[in-house]
N, C-alpha and C. Protein backbone atom coordinates (compact mmCIF):
# COMPACT_ATOMS: atom_id res chain seq x y z
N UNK A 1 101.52 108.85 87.30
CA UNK A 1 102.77 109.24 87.91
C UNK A 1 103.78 109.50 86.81
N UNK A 2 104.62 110.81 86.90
CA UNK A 2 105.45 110.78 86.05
C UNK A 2 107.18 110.16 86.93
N UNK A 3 107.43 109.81 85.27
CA UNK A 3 109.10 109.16 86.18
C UNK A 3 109.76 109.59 85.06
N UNK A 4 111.25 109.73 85.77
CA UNK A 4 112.45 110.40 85.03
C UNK A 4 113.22 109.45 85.31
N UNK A 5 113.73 108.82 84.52
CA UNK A 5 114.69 107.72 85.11
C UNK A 5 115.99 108.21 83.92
N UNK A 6 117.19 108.52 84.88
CA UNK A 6 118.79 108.42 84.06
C UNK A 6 119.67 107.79 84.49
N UNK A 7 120.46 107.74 83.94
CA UNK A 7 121.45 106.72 83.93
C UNK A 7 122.74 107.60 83.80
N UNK A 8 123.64 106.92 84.46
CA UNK A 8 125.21 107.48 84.11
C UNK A 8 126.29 106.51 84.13
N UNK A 9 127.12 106.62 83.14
CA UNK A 9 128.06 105.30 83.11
C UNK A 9 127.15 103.31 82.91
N UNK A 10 126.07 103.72 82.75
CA UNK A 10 125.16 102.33 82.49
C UNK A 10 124.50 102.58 81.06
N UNK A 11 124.38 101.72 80.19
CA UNK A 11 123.33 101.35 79.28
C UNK A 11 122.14 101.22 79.64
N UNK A 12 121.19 102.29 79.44
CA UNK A 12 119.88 101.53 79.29
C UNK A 12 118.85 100.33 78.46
N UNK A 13 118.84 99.59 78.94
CA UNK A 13 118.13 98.59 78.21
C UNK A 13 116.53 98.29 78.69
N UNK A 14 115.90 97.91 77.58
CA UNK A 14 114.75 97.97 77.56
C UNK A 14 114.32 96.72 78.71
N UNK A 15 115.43 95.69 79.20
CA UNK A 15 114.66 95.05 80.13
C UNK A 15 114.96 95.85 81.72
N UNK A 16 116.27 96.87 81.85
CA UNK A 16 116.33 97.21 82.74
C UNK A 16 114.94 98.52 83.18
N UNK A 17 114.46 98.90 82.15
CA UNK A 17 113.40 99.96 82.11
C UNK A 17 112.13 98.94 82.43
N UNK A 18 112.10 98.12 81.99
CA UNK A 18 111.03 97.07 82.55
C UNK A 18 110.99 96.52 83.98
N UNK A 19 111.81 96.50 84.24
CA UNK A 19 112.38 96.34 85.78
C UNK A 19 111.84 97.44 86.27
N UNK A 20 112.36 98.40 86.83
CA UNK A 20 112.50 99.90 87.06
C UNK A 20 110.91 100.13 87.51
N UNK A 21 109.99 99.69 86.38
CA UNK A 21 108.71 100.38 86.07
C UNK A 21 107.72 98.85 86.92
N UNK A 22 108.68 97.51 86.90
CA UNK A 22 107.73 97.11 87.46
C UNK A 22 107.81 97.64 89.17
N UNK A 23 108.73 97.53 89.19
CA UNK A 23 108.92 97.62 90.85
C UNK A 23 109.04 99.12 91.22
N UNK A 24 108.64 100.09 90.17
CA UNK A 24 107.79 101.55 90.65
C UNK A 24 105.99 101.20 90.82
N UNK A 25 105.49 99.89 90.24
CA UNK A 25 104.35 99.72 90.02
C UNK A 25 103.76 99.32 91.16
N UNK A 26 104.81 98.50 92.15
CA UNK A 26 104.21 98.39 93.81
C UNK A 26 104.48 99.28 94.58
N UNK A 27 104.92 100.02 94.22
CA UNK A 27 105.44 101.65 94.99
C UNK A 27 104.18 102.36 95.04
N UNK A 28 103.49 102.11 93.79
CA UNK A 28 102.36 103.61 93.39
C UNK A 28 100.99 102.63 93.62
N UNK A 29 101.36 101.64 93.75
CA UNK A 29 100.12 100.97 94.21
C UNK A 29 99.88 101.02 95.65
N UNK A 30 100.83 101.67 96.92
CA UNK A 30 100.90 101.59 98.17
C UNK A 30 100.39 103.36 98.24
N UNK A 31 100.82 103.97 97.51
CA UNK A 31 100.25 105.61 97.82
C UNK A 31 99.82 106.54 96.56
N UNK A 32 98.57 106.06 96.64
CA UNK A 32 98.37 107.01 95.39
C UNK A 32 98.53 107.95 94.70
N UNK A 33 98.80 108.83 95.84
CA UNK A 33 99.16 110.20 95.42
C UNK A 33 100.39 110.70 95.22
N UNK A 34 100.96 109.42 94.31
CA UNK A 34 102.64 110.15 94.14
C UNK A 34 102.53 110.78 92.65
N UNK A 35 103.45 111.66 93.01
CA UNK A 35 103.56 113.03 92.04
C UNK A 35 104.63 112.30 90.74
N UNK A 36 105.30 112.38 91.01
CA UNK A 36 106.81 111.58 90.26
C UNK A 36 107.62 111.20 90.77
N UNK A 37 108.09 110.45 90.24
CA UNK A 37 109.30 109.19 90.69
C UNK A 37 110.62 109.62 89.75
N UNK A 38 111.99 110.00 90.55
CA UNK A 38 113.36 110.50 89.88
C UNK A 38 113.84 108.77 90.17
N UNK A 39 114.47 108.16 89.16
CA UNK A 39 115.56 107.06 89.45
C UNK A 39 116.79 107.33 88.84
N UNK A 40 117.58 106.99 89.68
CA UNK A 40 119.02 107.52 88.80
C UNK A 40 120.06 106.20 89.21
N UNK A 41 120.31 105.88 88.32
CA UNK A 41 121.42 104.59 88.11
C UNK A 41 122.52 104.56 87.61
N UNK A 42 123.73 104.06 88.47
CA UNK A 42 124.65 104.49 87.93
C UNK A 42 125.79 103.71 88.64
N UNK A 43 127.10 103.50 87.45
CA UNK A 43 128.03 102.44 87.99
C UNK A 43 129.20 103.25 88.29
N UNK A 44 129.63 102.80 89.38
CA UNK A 44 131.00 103.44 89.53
C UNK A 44 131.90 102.43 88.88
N UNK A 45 133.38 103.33 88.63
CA UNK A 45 134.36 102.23 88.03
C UNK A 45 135.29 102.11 89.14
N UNK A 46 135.16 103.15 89.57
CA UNK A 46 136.65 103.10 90.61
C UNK A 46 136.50 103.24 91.87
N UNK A 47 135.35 101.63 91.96
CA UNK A 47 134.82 102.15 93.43
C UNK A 47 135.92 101.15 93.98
N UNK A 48 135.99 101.13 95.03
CA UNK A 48 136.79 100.73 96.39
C UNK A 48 136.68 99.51 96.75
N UNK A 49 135.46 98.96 96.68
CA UNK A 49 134.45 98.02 97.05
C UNK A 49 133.84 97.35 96.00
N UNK A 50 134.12 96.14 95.28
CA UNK A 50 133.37 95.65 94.01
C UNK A 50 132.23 95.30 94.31
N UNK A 51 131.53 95.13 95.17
CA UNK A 51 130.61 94.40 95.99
C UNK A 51 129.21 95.64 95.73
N UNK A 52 129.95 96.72 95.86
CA UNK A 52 129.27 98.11 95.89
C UNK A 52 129.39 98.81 94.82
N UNK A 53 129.10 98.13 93.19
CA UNK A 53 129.47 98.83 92.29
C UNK A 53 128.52 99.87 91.21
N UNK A 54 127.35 98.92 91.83
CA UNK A 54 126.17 99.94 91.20
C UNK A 54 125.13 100.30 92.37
N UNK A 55 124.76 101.88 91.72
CA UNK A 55 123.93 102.46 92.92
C UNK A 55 122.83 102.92 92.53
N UNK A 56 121.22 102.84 92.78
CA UNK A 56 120.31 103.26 92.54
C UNK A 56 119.50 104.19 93.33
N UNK A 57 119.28 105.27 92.88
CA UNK A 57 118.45 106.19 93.77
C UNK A 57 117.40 106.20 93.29
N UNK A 58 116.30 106.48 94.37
CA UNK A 58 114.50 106.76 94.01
C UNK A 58 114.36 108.04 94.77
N UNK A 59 113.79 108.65 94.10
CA UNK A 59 112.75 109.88 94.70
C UNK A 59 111.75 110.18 94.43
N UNK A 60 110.56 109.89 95.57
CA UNK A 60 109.55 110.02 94.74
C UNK A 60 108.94 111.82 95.86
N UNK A 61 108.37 112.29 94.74
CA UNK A 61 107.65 113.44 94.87
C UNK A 61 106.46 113.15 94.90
N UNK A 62 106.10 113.74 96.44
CA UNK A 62 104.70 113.54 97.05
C UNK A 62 104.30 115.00 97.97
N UNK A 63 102.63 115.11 98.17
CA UNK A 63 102.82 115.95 98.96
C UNK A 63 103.27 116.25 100.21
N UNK A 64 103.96 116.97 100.71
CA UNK A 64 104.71 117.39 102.00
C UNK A 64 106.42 117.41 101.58
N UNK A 65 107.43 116.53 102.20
CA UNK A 65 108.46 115.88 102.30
C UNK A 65 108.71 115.08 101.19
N UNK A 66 109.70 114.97 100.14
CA UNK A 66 109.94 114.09 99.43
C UNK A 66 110.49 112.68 99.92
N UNK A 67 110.35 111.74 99.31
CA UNK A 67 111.02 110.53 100.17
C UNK A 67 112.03 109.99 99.03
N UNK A 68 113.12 109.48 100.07
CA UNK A 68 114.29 109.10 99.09
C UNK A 68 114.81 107.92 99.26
N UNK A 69 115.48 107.14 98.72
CA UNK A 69 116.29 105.82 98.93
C UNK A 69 117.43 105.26 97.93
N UNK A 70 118.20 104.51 98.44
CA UNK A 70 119.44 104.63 98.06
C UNK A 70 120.11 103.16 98.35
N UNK A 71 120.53 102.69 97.39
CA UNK A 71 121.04 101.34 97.31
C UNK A 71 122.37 101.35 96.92
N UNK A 72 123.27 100.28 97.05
CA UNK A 72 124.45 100.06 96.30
C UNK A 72 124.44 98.45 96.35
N UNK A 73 124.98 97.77 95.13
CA UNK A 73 125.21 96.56 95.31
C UNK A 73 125.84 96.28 93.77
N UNK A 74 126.72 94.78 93.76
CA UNK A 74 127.30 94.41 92.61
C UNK A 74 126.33 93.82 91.27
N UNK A 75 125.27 94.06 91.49
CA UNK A 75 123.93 93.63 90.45
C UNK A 75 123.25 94.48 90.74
N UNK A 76 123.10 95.07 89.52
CA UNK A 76 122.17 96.73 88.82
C UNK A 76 120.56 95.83 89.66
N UNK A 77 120.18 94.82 88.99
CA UNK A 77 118.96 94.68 89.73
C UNK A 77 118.81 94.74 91.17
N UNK A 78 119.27 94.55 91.56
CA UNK A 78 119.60 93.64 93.03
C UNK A 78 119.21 95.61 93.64
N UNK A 79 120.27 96.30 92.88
CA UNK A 79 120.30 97.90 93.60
C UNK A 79 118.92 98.63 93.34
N UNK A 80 118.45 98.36 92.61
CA UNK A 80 116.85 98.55 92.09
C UNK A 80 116.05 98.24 93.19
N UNK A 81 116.00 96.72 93.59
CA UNK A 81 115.10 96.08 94.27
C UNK A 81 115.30 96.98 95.70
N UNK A 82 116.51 96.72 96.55
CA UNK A 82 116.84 97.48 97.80
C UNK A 82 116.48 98.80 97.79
N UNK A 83 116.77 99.88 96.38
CA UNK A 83 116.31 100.86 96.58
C UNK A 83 114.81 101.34 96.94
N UNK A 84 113.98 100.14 96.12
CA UNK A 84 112.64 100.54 95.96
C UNK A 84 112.26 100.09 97.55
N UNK A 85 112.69 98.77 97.81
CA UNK A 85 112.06 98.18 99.36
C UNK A 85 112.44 99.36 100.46
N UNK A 86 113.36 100.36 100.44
CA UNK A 86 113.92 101.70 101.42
C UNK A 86 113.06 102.37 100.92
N UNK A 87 112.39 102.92 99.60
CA UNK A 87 110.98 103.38 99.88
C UNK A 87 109.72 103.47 99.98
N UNK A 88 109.55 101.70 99.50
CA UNK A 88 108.14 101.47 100.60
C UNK A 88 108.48 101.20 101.85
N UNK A 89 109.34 100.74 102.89
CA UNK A 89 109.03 100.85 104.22
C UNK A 89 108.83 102.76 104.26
N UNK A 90 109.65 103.45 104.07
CA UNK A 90 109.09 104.92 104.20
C UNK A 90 107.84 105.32 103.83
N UNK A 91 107.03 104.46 102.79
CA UNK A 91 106.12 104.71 102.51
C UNK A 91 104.72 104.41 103.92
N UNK A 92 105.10 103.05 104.09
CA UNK A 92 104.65 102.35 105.00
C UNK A 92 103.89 103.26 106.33
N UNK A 93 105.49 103.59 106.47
CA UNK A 93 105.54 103.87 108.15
C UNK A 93 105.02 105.54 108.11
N UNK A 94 105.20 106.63 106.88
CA UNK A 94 103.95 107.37 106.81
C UNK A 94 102.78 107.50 106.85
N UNK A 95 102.24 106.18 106.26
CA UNK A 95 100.41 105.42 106.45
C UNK A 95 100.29 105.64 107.66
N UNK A 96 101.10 105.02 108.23
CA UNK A 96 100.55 104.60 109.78
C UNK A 96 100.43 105.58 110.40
N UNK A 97 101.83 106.61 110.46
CA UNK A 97 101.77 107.74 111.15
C UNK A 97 100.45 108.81 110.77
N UNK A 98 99.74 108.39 109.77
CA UNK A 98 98.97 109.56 109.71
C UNK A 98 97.31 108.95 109.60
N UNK A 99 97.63 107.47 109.63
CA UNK A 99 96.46 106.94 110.56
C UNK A 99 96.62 106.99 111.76
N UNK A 100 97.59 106.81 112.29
CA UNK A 100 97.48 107.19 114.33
C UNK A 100 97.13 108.04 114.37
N UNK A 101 97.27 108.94 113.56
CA UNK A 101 97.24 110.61 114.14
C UNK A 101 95.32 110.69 113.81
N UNK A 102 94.74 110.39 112.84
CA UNK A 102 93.38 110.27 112.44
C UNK A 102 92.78 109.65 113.68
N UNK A 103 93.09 108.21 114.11
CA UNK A 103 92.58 107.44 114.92
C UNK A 103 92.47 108.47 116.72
N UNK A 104 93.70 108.77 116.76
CA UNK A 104 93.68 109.67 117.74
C UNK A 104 92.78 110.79 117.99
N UNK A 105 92.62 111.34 116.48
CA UNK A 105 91.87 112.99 116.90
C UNK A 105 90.13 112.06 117.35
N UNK A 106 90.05 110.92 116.06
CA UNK A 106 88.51 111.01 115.96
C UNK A 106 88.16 110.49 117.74
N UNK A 107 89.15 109.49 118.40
CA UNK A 107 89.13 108.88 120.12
C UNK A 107 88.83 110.17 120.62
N UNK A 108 89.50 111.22 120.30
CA UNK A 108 89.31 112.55 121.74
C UNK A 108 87.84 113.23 121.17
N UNK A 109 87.72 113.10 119.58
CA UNK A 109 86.13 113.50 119.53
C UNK A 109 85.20 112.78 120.10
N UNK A 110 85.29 111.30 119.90
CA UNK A 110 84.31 110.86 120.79
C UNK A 110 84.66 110.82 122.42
N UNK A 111 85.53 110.95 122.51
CA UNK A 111 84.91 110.97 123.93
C UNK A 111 84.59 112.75 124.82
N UNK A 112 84.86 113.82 123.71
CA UNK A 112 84.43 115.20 124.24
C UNK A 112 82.99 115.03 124.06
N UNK A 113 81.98 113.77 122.83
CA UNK A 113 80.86 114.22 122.50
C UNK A 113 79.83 113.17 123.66
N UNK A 114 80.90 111.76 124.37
CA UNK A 114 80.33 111.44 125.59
C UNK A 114 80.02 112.06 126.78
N UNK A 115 81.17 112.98 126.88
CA UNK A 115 81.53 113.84 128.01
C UNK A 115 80.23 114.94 128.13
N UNK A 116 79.67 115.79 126.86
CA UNK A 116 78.48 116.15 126.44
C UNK A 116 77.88 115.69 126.85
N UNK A 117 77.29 114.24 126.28
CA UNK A 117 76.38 113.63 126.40
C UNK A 117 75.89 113.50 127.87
N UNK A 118 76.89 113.16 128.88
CA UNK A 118 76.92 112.63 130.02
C UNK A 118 76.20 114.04 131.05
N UNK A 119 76.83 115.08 130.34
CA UNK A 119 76.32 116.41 131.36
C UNK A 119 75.45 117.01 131.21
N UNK A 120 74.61 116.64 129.50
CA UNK A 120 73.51 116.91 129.20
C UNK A 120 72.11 116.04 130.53
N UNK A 121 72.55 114.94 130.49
CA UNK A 121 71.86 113.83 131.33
C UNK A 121 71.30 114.28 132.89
């Protein structure tokens, strides 16, 4: 997976890049097939809200739809963590949707190849 991770108005530091990369590491362990991961981090000064002072975005590039997520909180980590957990539940709830949809087609195959079966009889 490639990742682009920038920063604006923050220092990068080598433990915040360690961060970043661990908790992209349960991301890419839930869907293999991610393309790249955009993170962008960044502090406001003149936000409104101190509570809400740093914000982290993820995007990861996959096939179809890109998926995105978006945090704010007063600890750079803390906005990391929320961001990444907004895109594994998205990750999540794509699995499923496209195992229902599998589980579904293969139910109506078997039962068109009973339905066969039954009129062959």
């Amino acid at each position: 997976m490639k990742l682009i991770l920038s920063t604006h108005n923050v220092t990068l530091t080598e433990a915040i890049e360690h961060h970043v990369l661990h908790r992209l590491e349960h991301v890419e362990h839930m869907d293999r097939w991610l393309l790249d991961a955009r993170v962008t981090l960044e502090k406001d000064h003149t936000a409104h809200q101190p509570d809400r002072q740093y914000k982290c975005g993820v995007r990861l590039g996959i096939r179809g739809n890109d998926i995105y997520g978006e945090a704010r909180h007063e600890d750079l980590y803390l906005a990391i963590d929320a961001a990444t957990k907004k895109v594994e539940v998205q990750i999540r709830k794509k699995h499923s949707v496209a195992k229902a949809k599998k589980h579904k087609l293969a139910t109506r195959q078997k039962e068109t190849r009973r339905a066969k079966a039954e009129k062959a009889e």
